[in-house]
C-alpha atoms as a PDB file:
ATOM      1  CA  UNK A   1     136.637  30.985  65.999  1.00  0.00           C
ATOM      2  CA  UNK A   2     135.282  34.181  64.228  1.00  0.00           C
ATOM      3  CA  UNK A   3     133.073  33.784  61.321  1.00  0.00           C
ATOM      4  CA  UNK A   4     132.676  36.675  58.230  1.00  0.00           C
ATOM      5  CA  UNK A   5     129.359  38.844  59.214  1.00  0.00           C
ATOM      6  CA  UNK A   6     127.553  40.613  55.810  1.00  0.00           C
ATOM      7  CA  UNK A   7     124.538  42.422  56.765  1.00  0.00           C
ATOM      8  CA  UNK A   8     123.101  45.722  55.273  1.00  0.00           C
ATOM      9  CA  UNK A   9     123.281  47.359  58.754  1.00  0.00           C
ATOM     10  CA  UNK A  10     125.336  50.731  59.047  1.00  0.00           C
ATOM     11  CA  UNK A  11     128.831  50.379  60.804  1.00  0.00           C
ATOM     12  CA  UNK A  12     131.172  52.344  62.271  1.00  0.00           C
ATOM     13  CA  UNK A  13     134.190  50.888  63.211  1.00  0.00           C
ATOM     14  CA  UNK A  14     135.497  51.347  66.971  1.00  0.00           C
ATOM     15  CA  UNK A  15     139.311  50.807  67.915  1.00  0.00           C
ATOM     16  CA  UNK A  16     138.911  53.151  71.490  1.00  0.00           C
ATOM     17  CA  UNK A  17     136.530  54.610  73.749  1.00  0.00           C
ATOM     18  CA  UNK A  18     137.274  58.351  72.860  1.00  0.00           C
ATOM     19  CA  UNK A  19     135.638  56.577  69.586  1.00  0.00           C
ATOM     20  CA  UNK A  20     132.681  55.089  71.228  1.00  0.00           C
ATOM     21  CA  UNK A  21     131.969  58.321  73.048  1.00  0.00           C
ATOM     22  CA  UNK A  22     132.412  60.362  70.057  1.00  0.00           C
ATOM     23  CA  UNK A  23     129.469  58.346  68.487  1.00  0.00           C
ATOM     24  CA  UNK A  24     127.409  58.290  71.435  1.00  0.00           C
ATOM     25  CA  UNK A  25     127.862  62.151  71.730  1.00  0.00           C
ATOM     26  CA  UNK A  26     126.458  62.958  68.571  1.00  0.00           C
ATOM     27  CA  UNK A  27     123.396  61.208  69.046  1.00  0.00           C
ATOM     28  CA  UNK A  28     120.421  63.097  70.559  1.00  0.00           C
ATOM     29  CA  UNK A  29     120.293  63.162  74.541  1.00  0.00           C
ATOM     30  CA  UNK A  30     116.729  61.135  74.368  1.00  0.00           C
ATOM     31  CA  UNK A  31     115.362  58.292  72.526  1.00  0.00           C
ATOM     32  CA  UNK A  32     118.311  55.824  71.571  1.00  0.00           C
ATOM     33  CA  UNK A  33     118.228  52.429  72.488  1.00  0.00           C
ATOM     34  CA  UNK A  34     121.767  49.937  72.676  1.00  0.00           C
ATOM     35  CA  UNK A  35     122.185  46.654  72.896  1.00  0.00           C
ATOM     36  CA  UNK A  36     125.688  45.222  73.177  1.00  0.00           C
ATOM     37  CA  UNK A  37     126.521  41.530  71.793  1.00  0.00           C
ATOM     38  CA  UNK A  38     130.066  40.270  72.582  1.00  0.00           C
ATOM     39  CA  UNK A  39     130.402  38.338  69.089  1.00  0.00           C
ATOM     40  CA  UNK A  40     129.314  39.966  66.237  1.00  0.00           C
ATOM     41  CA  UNK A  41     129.668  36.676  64.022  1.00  0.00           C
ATOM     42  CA  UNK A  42     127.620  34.828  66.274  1.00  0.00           C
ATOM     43  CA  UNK A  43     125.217  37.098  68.020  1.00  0.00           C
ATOM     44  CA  UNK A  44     122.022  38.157  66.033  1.00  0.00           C
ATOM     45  CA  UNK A  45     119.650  40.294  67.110  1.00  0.00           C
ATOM     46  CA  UNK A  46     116.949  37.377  67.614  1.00  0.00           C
ATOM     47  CA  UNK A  47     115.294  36.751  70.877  1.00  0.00           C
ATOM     48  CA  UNK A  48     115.935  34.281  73.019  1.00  0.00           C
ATOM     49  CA  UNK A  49     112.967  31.926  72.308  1.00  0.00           C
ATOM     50  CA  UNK A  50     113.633  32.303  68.684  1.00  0.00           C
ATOM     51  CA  UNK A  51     117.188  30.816  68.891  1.00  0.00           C
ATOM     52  CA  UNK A  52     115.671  27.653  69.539  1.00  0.00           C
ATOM     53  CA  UNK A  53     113.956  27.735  66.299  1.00  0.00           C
ATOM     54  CA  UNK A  54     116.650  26.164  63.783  1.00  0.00           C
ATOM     55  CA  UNK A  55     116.879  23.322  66.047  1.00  0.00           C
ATOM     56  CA  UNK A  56     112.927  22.451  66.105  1.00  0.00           C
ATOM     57  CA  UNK A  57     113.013  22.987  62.320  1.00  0.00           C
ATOM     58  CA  UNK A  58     115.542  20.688  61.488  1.00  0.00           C
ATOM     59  CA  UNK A  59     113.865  18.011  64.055  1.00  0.00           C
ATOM     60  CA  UNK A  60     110.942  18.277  62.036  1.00  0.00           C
ATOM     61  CA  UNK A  61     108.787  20.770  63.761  1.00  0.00           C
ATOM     62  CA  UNK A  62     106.473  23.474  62.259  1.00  0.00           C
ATOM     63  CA  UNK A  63     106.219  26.572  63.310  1.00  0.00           C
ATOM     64  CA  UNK A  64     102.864  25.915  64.817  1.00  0.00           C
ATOM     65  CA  UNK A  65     104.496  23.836  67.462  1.00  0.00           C
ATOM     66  CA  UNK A  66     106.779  26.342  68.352  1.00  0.00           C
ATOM     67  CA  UNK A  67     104.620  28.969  68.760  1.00  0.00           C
ATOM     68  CA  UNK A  68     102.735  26.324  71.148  1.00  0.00           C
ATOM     69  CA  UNK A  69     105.870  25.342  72.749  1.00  0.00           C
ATOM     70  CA  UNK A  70     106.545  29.103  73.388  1.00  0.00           C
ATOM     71  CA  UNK A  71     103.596  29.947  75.225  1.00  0.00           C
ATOM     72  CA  UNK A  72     103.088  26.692  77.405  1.00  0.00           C
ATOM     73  CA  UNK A  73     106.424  27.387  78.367  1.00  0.00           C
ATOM     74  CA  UNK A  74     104.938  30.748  80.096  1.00  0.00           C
ATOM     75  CA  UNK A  75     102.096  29.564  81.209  1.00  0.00           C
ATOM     76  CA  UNK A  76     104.189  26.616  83.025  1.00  0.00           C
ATOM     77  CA  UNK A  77     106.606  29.126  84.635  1.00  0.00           C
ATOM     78  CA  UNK A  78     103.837  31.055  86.118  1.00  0.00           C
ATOM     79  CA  UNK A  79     102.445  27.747  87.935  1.00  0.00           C
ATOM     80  CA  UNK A  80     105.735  27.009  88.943  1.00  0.00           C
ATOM     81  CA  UNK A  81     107.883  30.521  89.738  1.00  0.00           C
ATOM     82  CA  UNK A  82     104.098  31.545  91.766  1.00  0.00           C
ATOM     83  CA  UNK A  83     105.592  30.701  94.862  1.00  0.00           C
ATOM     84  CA  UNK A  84     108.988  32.761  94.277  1.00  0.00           C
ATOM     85  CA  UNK A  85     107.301  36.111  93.102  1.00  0.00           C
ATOM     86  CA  UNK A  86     108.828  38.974  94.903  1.00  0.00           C
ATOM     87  CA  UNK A  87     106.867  40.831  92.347  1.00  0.00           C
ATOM     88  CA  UNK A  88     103.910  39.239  91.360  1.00  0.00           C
ATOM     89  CA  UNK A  89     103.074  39.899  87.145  1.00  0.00           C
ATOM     90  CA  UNK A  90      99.908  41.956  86.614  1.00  0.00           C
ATOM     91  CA  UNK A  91      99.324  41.022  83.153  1.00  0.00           C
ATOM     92  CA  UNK A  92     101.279  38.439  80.559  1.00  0.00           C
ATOM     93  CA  UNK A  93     103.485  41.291  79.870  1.00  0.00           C
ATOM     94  CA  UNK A  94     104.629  41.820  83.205  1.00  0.00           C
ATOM     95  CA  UNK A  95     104.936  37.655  83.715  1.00  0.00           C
ATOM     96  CA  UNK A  96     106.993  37.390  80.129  1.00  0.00           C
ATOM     97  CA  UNK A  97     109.418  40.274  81.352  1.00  0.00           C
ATOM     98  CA  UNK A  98     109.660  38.493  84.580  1.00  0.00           C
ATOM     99  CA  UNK A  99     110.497  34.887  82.861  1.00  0.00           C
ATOM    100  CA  UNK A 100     113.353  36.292  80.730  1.00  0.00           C
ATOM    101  CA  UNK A 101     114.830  38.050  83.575  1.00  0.00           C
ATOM    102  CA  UNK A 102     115.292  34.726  84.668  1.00  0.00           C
ATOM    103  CA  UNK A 103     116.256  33.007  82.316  1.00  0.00           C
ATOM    104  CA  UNK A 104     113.361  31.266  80.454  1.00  0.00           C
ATOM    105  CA  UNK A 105     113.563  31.930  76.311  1.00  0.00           C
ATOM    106  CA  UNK A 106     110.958  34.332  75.624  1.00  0.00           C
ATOM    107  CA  UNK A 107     110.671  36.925  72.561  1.00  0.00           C
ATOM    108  CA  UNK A 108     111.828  39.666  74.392  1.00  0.00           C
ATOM    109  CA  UNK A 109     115.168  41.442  73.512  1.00  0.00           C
ATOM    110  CA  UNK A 110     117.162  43.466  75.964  1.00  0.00           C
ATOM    111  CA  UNK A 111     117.935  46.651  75.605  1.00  0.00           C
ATOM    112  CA  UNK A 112     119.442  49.757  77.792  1.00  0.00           C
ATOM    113  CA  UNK A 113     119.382  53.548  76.904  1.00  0.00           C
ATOM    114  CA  UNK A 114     122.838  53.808  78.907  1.00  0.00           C
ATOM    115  CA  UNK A 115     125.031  53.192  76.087  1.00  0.00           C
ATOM    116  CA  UNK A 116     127.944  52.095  78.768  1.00  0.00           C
ATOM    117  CA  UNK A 117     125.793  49.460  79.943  1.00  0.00           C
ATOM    118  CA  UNK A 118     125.520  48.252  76.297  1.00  0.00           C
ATOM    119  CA  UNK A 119     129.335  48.475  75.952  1.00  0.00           C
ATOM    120  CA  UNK A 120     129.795  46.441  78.981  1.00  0.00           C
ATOM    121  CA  UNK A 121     127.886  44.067  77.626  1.00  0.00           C
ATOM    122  CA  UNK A 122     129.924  43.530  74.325  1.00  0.00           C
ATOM    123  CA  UNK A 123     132.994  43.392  75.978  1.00  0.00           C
ATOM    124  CA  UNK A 124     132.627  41.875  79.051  1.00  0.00           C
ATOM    125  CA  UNK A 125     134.409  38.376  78.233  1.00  0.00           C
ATOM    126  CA  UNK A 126     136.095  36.910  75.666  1.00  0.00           C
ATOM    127  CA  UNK A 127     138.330  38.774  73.122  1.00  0.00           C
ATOM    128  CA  UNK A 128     138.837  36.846  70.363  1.00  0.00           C
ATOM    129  CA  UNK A 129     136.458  38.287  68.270  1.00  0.00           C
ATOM    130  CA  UNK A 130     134.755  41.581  66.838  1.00  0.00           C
ATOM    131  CA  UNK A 131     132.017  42.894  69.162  1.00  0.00           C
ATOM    132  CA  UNK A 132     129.096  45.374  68.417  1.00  0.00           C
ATOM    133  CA  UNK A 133     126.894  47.720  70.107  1.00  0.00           C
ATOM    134  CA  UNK A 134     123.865  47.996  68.111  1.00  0.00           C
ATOM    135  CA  UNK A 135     121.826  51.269  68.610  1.00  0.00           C
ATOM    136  CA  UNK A 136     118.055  52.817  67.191  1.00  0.00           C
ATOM    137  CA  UNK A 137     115.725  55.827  67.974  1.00  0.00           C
ATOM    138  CA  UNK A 138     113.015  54.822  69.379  1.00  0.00           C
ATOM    139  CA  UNK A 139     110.328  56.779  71.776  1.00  0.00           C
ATOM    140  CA  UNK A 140     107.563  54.786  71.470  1.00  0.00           C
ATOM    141  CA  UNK A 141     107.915  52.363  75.074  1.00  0.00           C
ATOM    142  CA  UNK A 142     104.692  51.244  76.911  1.00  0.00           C
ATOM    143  CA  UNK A 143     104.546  50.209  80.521  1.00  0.00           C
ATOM    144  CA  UNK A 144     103.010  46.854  80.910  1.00  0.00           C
ATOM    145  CA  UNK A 145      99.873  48.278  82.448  1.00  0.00           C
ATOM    146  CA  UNK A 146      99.497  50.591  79.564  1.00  0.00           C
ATOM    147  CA  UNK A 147      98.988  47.132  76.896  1.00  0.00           C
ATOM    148  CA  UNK A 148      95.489  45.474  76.921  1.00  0.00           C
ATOM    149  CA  UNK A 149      96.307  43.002  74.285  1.00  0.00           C
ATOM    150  CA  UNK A 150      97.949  39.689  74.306  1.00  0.00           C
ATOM    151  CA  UNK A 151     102.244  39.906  73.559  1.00  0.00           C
ATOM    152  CA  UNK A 152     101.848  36.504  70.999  1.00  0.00           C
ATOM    153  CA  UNK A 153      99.367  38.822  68.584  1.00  0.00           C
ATOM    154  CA  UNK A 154     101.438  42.105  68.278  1.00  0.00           C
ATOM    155  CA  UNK A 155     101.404  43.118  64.433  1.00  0.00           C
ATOM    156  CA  UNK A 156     104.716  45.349  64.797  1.00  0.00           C
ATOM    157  CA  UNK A 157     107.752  45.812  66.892  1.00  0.00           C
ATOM    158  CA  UNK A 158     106.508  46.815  70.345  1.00  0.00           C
ATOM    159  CA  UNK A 159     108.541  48.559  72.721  1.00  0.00           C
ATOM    160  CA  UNK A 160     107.922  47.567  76.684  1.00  0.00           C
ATOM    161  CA  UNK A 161     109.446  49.615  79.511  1.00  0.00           C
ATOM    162  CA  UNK A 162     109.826  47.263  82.484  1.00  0.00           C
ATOM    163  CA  UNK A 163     112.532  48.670  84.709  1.00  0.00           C
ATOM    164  CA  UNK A 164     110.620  48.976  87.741  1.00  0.00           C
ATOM    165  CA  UNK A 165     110.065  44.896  88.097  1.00  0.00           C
ATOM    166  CA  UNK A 166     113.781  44.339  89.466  1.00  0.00           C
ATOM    167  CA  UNK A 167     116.922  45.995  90.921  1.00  0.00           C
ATOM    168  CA  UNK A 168     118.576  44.548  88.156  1.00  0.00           C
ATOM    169  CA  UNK A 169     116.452  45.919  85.223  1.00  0.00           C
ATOM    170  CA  UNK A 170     116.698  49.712  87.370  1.00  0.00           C
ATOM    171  CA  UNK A 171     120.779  49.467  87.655  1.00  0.00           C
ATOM    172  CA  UNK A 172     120.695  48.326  83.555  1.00  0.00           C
ATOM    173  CA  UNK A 173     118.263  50.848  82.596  1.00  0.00           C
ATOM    174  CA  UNK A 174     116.453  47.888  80.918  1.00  0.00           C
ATOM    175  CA  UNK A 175     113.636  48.342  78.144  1.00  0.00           C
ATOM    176  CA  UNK A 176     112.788  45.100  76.077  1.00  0.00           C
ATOM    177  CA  UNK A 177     111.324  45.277  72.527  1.00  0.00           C
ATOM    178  CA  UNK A 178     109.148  42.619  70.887  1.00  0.00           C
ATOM    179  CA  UNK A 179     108.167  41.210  67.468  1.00  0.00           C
ATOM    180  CA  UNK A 180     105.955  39.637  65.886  1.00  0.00           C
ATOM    181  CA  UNK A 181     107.603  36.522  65.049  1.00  0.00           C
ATOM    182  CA  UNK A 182     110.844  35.993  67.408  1.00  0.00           C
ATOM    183  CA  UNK A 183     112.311  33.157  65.064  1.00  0.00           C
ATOM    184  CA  UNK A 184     113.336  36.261  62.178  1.00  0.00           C
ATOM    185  CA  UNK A 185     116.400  39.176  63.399  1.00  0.00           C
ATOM    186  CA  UNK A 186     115.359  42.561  64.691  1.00  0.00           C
ATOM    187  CA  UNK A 187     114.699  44.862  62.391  1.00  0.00           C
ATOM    188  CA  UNK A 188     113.737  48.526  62.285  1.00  0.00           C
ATOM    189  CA  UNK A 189     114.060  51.958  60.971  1.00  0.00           C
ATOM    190  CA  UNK A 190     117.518  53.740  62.057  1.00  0.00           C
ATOM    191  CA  UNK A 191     119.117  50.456  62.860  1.00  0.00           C
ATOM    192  CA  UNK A 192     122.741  50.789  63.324  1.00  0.00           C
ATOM    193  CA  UNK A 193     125.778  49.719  65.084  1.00  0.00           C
ATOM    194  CA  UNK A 194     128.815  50.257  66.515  1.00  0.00           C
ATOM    195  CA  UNK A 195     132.015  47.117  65.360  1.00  0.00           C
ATOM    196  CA  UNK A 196     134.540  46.975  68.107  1.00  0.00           C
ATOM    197  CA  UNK A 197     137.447  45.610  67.291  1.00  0.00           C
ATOM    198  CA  UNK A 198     138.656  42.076  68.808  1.00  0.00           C
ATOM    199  CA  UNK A 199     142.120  44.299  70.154  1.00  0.00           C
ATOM    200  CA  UNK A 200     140.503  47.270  71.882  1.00  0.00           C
ATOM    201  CA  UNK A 201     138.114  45.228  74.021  1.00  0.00           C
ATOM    202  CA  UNK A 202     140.525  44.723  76.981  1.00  0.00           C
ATOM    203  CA  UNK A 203     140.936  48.111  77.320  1.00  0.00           C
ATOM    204  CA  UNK A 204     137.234  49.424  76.673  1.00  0.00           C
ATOM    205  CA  UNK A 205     136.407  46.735  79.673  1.00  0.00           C
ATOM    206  CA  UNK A 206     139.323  48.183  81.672  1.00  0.00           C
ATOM    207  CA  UNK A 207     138.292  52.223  81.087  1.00  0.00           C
ATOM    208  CA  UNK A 208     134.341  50.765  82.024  1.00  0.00           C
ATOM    209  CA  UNK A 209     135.917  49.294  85.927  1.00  0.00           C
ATOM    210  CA  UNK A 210     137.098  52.475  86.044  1.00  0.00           C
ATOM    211  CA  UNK A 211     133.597  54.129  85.415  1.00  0.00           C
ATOM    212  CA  UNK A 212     132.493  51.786  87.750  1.00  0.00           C
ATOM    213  CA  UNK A 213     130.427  49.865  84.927  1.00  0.00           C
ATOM    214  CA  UNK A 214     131.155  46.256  86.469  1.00  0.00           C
ATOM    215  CA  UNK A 215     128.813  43.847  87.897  1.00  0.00           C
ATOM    216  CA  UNK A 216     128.790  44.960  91.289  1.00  0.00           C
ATOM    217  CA  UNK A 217     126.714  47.778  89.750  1.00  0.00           C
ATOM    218  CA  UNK A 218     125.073  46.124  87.271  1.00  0.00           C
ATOM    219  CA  UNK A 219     123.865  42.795  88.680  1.00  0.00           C
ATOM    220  CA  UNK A 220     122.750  44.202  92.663  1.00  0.00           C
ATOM    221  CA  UNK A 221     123.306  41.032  94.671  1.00  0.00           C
ATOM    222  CA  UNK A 222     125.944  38.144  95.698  1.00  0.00           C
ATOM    223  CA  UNK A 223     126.725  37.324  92.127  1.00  0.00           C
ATOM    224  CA  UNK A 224     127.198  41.021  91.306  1.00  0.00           C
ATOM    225  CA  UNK A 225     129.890  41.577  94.220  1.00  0.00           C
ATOM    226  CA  UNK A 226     131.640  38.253  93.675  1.00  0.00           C
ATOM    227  CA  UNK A 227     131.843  38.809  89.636  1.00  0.00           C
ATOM    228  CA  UNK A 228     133.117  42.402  90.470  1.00  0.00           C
ATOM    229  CA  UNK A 229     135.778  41.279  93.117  1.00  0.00           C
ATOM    230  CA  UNK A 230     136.886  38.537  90.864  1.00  0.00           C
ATOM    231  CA  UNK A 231     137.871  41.133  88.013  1.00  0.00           C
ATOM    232  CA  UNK A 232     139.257  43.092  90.308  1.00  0.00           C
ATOM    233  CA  UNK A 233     141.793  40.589  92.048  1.00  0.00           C
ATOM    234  CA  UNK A 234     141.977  38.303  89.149  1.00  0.00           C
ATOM    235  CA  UNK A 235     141.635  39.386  85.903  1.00  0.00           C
ATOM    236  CA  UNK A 236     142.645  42.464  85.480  1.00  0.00           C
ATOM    237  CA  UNK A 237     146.645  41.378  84.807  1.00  0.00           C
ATOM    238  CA  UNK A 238     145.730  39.463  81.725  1.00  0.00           C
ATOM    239  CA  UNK A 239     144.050  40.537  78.242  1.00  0.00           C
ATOM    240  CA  UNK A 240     142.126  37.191  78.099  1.00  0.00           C
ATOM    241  CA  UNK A 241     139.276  35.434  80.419  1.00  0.00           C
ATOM    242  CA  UNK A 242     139.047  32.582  81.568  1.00  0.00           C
ATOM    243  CA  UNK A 243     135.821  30.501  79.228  1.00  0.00           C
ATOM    244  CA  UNK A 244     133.805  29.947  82.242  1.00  0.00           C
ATOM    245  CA  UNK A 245     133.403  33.760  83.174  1.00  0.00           C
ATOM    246  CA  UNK A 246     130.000  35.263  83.575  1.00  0.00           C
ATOM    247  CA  UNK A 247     128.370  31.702  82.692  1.00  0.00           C
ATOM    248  CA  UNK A 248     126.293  32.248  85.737  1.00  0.00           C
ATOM    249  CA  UNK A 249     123.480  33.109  82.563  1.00  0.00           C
ATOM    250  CA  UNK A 250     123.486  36.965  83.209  1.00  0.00           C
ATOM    251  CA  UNK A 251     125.005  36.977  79.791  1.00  0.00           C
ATOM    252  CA  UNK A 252     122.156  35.146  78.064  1.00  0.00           C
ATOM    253  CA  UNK A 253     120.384  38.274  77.050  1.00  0.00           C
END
């Protein structure tokens, strides 16, 4: 069920993709970032890692001990994923990029500057609610090489361009941003976003397939081919989706 949203973020209300282009088109060719969240109610711009937080908190637990918690976890997924690297991490930067690629909560946030991958992933599944596509300026990205310091001491939002570490982080045109504490929202300068409204997300996901913005191109692989064949063959008669689609964790970004 949708929950009310207040925040003090700028919105513009989409109903149609000649709207979401319109927006996009204004803004200047270089330097935006997007982020698309497929429940606007639900989905706050806090990391992964950080989502855990309320739950510790309530149990009891200081922030001290999630901060701990947060980098063990790392440091155990290197020990254990060292086997599996195709790439193997240069620095903590590098291995924390890696880890939420995969899956492990970390206090990275995804981002894309194609602002049709964004879109794809607000309306991707589900349609019972209001999506979003939130969007900022931003030209200050580092490569992981570039960063002598330790990611659990930035003082500021960093910005880390990792797209080279997978085929999936290329075909999203992937940047992640950090912050110094991963339990609060995302916040910075130029903030805004883009509501799309609960009825027009069938047919934004519809005009994206036709773009060829589907998850054969966006997750290379097995999963990406079978997700995209199973739109194509089974979903594309009906306005709603099936609960269990894309819970393979591709979502969890």
């Amino acid at each position: 069920m949708c929950r009310g949203y207040n925040s003090g973020v700028e919105e513009i209300a989409i109903t149609s993709f000649v709207d979401f282009h319109n927006v996009v088109d204004v803004l200047a060719q270089n330097g935006w970032m997007f982020r698309g969240v497929p429940d606007l109610a639900n989905h706050h711009l806090v990391p992964s890692a950080g989502r855990y937080w309320p739950a510790l908190r309530d149990a009891g637990r200081t922030k001290a001990f999630f901060f701990k918690a947060e980098k063990e976890a790392l440091v155990r997924f290197q020990l254990e994923a060292h086997p599996y690297f195709a790439h193997v991490p240069r620095n903590v930067w590098e291995l924390m990029a890696i880890a939420q690629h995969h899956g492990l909560p970390t206090r990275l946030l995804d981002w894309s500057n194609n602002p049709l991958v964004a879109l794809y992933f607000a309306v991707a599944r589900g349609f019972e609610c209001d999506a979003a596509v939130y969007f900022f300026p931003y030209e200050r990205w580092f490569t992981p090489e570039m960063r002598s310091d330790d990611p659990f001491t930035v003082s500021e939002v960093v910005g880390l361009a990792v797209s080279h570490l997978t085929p999936r982080l290329t075909a999203q045109a992937g940047f992640f941003t950090l912050q110094p504490d991963p339990t609060e929202q995302f916040e910075i300068l130029g903030l805004r976003r883009m509501r799309i409204a609960a009825s027009s997300r069938h047919e934004l996901r519809e005009t994206l397939f036709g773009y060829n913005v589907n998850e054969k191109a966006l997750f290379p692989g097995l999963d990406g081919v079978a997700g995209y064949v199973k739109q194509l063959k089974f979903l594309d008669w009906t306005n709603r989706l099936p609960h269990d689609y894309g819970d393979s964790g591709a979502f969890d970004r």
